[in-house]
PDB file of N, CA and C in Angstrom:
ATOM      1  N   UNK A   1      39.631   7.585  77.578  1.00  0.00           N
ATOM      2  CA  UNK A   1      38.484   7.974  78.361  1.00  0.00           C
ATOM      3  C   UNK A   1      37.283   7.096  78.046  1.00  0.00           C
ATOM      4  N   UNK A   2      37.322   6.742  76.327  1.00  0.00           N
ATOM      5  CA  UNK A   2      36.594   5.732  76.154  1.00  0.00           C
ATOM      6  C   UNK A   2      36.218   4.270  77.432  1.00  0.00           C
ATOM      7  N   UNK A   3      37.434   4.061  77.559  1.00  0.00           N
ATOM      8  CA  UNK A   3      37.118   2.881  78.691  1.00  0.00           C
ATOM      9  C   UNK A   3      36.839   3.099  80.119  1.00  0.00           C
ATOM     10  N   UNK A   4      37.305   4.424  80.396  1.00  0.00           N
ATOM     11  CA  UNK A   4      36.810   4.547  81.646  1.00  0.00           C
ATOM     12  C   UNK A   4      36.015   5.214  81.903  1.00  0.00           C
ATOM     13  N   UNK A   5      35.179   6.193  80.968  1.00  0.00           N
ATOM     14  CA  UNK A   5      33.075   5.915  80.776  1.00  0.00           C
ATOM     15  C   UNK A   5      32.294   4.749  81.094  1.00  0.00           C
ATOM     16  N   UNK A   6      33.457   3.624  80.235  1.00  0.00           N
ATOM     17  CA  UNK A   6      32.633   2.079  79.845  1.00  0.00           C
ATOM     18  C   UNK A   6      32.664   1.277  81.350  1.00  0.00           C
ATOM     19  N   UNK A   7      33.409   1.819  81.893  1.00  0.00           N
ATOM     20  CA  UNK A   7      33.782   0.627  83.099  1.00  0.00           C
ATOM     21  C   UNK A   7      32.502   1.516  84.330  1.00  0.00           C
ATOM     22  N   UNK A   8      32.105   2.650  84.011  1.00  0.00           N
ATOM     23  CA  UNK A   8      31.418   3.787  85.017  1.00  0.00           C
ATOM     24  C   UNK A   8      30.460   3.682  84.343  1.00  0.00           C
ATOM     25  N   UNK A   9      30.038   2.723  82.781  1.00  0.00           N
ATOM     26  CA  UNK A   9      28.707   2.546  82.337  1.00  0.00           C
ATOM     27  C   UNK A   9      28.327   3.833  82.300  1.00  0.00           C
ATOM     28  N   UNK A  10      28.786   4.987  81.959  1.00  0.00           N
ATOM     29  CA  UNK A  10      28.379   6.227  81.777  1.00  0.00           C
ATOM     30  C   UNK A  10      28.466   6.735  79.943  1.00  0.00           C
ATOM     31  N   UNK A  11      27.908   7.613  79.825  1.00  0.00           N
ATOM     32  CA  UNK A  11      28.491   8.482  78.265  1.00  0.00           C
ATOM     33  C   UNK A  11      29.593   8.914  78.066  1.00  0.00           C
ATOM     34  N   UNK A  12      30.337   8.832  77.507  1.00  0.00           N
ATOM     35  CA  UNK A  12      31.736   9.649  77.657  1.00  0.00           C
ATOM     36  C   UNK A  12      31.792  11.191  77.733  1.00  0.00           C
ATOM     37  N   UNK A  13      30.492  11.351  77.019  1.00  0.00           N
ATOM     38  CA  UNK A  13      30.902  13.148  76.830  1.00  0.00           C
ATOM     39  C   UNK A  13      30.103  13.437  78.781  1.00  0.00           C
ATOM     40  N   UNK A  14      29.195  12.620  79.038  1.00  0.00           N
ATOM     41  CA  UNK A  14      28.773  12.928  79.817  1.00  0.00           C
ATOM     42  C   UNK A  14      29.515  12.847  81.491  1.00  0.00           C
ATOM     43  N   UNK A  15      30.208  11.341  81.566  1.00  0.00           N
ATOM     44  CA  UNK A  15      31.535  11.084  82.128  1.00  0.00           C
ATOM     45  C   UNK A  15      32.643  12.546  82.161  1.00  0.00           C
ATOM     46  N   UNK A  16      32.649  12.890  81.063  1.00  0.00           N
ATOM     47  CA  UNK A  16      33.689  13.862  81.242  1.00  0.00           C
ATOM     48  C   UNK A  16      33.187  15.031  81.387  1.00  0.00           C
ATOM     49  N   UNK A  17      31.646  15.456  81.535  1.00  0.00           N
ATOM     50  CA  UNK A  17      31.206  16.653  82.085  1.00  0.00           C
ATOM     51  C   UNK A  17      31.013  16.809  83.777  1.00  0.00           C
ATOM     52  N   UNK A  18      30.658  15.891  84.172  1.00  0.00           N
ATOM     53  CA  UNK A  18      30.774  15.128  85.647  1.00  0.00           C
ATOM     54  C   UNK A  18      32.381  15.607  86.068  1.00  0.00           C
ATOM     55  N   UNK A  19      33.114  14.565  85.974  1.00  0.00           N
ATOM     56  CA  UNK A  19      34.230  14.694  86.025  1.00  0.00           C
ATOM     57  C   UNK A  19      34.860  16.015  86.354  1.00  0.00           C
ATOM     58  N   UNK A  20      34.635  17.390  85.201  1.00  0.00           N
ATOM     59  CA  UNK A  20      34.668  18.488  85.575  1.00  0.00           C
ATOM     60  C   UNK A  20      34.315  19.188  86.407  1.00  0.00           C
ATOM     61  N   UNK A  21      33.200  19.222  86.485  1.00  0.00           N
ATOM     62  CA  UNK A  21      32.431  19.582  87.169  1.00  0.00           C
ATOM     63  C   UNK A  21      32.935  19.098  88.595  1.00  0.00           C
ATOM     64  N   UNK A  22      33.418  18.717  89.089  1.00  0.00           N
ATOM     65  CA  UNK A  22      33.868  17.913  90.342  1.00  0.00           C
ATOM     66  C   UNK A  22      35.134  17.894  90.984  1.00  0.00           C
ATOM     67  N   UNK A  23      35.901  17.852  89.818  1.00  0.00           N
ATOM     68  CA  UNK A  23      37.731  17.706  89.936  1.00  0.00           C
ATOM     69  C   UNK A  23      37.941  19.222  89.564  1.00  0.00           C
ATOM     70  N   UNK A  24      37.155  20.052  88.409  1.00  0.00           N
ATOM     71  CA  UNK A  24      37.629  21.332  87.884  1.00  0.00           C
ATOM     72  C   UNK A  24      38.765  21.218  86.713  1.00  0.00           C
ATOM     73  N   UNK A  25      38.746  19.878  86.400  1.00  0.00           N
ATOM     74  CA  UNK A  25      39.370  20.214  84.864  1.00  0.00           C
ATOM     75  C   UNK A  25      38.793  18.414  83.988  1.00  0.00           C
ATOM     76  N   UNK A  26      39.456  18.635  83.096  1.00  0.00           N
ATOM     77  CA  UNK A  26      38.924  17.262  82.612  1.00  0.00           C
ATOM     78  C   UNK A  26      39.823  16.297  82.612  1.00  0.00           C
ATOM     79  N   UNK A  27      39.284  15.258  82.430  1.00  0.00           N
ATOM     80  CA  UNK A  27      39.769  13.849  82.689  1.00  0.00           C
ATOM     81  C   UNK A  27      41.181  13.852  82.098  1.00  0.00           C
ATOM     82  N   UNK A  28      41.497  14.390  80.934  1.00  0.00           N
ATOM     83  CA  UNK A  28      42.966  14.468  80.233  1.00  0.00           C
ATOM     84  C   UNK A  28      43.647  15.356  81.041  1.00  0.00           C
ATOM     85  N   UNK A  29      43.104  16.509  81.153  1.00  0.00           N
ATOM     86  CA  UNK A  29      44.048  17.428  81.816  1.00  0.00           C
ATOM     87  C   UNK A  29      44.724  17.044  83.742  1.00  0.00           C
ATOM     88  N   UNK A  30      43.398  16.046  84.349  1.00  0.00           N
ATOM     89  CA  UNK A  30      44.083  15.321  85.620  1.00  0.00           C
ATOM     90  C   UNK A  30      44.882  14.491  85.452  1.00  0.00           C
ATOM     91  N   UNK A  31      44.637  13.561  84.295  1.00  0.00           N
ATOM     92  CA  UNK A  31      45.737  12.253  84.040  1.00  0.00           C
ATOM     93  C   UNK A  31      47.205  12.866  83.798  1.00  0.00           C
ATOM     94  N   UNK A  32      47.444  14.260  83.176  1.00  0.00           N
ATOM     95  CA  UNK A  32      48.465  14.799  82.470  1.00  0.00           C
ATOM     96  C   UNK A  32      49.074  15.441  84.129  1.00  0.00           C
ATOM     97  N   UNK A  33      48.091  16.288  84.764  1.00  0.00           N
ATOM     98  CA  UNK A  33      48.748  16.514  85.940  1.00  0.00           C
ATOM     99  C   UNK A  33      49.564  15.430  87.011  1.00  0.00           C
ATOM    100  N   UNK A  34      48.847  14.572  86.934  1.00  0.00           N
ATOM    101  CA  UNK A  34      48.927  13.388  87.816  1.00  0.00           C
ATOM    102  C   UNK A  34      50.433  13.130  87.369  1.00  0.00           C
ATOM    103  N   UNK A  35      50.812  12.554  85.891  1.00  0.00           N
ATOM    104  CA  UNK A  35      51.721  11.900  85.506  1.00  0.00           C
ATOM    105  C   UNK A  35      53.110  13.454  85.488  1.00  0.00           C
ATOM    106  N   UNK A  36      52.641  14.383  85.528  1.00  0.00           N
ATOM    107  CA  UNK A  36      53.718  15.652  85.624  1.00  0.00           C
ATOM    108  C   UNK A  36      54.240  15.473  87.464  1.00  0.00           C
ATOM    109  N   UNK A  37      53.056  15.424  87.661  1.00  0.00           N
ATOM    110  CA  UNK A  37      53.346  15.396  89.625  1.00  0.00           C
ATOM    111  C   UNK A  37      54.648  14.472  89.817  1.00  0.00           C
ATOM    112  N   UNK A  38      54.023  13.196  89.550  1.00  0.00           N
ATOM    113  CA  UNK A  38      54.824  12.062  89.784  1.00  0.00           C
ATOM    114  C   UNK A  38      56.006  12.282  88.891  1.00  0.00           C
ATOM    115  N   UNK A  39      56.181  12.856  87.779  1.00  0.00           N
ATOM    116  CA  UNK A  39      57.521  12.418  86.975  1.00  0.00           C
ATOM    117  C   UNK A  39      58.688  13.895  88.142  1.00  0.00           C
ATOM    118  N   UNK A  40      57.951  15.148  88.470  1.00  0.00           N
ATOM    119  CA  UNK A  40      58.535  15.999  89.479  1.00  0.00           C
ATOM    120  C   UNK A  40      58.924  15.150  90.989  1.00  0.00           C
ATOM    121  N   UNK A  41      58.230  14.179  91.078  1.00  0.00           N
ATOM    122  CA  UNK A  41      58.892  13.826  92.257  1.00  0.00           C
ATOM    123  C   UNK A  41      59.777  12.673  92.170  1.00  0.00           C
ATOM    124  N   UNK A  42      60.112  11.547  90.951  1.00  0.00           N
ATOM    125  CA  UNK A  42      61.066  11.004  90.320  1.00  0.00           C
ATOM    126  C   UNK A  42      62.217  11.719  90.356  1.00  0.00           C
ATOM    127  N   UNK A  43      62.548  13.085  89.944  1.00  0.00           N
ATOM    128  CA  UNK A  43      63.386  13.947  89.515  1.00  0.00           C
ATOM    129  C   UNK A  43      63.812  14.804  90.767  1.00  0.00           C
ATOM    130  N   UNK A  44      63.171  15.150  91.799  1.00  0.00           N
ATOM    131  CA  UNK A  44      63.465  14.960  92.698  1.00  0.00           C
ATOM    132  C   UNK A  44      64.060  13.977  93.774  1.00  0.00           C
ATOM    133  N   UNK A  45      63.274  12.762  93.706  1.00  0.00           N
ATOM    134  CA  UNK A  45      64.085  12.034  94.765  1.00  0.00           C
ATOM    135  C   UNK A  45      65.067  10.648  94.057  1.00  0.00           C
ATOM    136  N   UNK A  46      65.392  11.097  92.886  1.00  0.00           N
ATOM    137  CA  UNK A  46      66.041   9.768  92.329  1.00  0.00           C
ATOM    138  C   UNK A  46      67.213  10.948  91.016  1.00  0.00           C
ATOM    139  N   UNK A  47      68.162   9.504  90.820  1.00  0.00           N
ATOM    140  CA  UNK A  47      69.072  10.275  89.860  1.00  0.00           C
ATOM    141  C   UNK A  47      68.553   9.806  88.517  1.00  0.00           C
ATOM    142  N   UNK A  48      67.580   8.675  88.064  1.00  0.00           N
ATOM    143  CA  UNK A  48      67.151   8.621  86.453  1.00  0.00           C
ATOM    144  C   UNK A  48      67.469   9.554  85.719  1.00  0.00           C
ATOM    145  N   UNK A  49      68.155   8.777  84.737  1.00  0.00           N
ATOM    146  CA  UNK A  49      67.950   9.882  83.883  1.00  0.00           C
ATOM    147  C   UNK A  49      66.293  10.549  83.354  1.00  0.00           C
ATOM    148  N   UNK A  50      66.432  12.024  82.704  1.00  0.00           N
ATOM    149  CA  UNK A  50      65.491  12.277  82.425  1.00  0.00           C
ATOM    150  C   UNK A  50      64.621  11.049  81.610  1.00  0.00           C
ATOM    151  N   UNK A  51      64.690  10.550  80.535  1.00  0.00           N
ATOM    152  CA  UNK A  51      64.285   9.797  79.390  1.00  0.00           C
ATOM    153  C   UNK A  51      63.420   8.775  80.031  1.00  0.00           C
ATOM    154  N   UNK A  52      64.325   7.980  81.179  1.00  0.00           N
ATOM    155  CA  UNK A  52      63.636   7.081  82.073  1.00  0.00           C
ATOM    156  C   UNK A  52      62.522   7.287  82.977  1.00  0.00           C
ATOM    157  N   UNK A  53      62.591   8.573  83.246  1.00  0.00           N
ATOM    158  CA  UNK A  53      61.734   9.467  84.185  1.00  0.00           C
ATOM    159  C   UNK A  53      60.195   9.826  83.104  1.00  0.00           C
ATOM    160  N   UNK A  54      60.597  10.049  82.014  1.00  0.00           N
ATOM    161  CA  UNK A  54      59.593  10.324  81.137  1.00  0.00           C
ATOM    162  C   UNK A  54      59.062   9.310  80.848  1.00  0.00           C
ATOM    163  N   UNK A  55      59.487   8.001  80.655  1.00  0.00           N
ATOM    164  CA  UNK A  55      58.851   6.710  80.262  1.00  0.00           C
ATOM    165  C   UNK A  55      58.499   6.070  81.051  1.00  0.00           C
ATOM    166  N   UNK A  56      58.740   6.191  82.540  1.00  0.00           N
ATOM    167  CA  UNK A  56      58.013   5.991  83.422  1.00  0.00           C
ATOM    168  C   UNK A  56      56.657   6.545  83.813  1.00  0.00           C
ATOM    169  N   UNK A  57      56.477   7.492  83.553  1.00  0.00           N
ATOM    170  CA  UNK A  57      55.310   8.396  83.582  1.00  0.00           C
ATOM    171  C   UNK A  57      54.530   8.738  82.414  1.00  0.00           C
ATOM    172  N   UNK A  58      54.789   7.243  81.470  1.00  0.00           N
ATOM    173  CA  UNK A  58      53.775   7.176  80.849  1.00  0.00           C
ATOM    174  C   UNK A  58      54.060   8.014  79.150  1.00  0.00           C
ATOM    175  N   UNK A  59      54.636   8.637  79.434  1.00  0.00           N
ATOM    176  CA  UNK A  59      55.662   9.558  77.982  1.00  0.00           C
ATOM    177  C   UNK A  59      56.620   9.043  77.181  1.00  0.00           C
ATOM    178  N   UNK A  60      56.210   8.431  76.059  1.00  0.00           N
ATOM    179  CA  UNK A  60      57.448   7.638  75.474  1.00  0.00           C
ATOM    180  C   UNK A  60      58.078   8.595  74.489  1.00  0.00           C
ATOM    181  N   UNK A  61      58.143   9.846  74.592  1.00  0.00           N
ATOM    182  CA  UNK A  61      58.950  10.493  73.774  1.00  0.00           C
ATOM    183  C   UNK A  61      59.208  11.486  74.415  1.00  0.00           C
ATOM    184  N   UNK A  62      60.546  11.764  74.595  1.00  0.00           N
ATOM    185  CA  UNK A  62      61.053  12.601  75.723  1.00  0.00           C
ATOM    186  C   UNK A  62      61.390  14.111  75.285  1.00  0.00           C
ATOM    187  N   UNK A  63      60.947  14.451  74.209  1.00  0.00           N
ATOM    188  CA  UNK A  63      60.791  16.126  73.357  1.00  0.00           C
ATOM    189  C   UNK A  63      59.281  16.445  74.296  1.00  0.00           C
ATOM    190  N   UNK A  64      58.293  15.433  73.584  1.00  0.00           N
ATOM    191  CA  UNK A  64      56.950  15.920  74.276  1.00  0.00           C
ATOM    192  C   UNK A  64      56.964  16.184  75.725  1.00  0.00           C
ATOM    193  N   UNK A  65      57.599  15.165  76.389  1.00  0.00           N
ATOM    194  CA  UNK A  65      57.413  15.095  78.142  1.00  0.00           C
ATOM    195  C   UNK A  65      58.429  16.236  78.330  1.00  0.00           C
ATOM    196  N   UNK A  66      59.687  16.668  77.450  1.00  0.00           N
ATOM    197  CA  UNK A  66      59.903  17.883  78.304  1.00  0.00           C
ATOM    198  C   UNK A  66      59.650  19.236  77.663  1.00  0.00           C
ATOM    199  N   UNK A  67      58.683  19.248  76.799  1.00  0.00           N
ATOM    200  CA  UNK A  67      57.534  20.108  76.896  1.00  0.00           C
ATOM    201  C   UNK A  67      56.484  20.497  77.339  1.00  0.00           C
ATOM    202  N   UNK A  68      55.609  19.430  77.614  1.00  0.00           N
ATOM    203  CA  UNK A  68      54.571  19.327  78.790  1.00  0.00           C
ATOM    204  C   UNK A  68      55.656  19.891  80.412  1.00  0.00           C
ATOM    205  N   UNK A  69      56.223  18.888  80.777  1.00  0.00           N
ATOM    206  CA  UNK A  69      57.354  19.387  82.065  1.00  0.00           C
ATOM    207  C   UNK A  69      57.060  21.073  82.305  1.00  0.00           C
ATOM    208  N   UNK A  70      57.982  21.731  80.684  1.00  0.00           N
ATOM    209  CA  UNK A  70      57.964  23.180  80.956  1.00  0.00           C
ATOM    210  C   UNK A  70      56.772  23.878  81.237  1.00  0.00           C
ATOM    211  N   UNK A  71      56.177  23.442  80.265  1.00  0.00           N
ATOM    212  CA  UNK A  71      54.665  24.064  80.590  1.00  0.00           C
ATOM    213  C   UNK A  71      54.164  24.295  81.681  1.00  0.00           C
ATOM    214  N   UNK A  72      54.193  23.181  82.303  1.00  0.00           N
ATOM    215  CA  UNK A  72      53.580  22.955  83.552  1.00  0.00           C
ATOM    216  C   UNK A  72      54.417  23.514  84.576  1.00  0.00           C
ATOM    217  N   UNK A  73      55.765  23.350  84.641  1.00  0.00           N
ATOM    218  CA  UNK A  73      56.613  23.737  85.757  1.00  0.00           C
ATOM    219  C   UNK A  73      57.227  25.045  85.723  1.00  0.00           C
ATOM    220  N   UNK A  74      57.187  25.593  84.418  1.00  0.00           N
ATOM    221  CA  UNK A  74      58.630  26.953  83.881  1.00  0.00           C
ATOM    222  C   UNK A  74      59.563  26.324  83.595  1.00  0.00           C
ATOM    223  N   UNK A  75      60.221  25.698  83.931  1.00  0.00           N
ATOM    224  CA  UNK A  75      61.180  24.741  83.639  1.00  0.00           C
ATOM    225  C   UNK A  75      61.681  23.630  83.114  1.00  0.00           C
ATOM    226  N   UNK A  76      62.544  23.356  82.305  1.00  0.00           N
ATOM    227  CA  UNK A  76      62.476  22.291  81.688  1.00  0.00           C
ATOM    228  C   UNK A  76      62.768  21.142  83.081  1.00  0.00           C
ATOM    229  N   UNK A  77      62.981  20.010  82.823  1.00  0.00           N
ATOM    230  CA  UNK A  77      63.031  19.110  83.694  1.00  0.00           C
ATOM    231  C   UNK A  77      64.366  18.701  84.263  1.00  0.00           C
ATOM    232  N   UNK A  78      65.365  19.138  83.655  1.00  0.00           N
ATOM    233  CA  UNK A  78      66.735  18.747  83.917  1.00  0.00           C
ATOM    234  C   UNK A  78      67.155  20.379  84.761  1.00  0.00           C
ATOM    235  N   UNK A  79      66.401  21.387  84.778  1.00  0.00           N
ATOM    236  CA  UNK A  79      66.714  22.933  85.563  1.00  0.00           C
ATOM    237  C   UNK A  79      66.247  22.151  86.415  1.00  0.00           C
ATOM    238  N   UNK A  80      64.397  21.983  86.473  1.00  0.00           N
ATOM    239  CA  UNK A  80      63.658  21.855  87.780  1.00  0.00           C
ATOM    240  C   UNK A  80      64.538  20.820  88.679  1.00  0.00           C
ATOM    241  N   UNK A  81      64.835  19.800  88.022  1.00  0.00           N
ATOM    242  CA  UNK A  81      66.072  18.881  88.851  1.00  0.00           C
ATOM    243  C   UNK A  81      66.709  19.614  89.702  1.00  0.00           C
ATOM    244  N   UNK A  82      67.534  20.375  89.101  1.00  0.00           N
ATOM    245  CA  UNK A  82      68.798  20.996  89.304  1.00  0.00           C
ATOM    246  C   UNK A  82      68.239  22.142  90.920  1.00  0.00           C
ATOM    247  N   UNK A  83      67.540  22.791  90.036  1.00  0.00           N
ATOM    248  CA  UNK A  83      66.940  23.508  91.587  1.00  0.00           C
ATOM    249  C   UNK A  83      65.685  23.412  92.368  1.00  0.00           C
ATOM    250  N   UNK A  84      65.368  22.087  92.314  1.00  0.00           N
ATOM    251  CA  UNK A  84      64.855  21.657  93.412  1.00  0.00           C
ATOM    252  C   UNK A  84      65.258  19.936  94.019  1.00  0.00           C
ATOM    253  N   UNK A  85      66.542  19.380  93.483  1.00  0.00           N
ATOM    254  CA  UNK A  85      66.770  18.334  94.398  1.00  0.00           C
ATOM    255  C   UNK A  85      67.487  18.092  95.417  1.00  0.00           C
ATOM    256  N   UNK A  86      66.927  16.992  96.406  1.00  0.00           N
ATOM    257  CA  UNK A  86      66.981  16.755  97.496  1.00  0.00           C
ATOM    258  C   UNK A  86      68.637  17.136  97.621  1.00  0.00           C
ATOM    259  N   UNK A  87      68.845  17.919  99.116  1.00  0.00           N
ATOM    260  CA  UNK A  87      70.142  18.000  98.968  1.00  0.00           C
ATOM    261  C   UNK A  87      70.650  16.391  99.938  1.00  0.00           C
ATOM    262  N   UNK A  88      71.881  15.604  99.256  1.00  0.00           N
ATOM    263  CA  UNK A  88      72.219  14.476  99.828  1.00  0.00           C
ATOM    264  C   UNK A  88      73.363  14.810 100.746  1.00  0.00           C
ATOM    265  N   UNK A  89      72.934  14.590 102.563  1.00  0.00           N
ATOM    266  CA  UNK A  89      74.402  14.948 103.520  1.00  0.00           C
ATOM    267  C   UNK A  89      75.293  13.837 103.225  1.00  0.00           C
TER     268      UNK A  89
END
């Protein structure tokens, strides 16, 4: 967040009160959504394995990313797969 205060020439604490104030959560908690969104729609429209899916989205350790996953979804990431991918005719 440090750098992207610096690049907005803003304060950081102040950057990230803005931020809130605006989006409704903070700068970590959108980046974390963002990269959950996208790793749910990896897992949806592709067969990666999980691991690849997690390191794509920025998670290089695939315990954490499918903890965050559950958190966020109920599900671990290899269920949410399971019942919600694309069905192939």
């Amino acid at each position: 967040m440090d750098e992207v205060a610096a690049f907005c020439r803003l304060n950081r604490v102040y950057f990230s009160r803005r931020f809130k104030e605006r989006q409704g959560c903070t700068p970590q908690e959108f980046i974390i959504r963002q990269r959950l969104t996208n790793a749910a729609e990896l897992l949806r429209s592709t067969s990666l394995p999980v691991k690849d899916v997690a390191d794509r989205c920025g998670y290089k350790n695939q315990l954490y990313f499918s903890q965050a996953f559950r958190k966020y979804y109920g599900l671990p990431p290899r269920e949410w797969r399971r019942q919600n991918c694309e069905k192939k005719d």
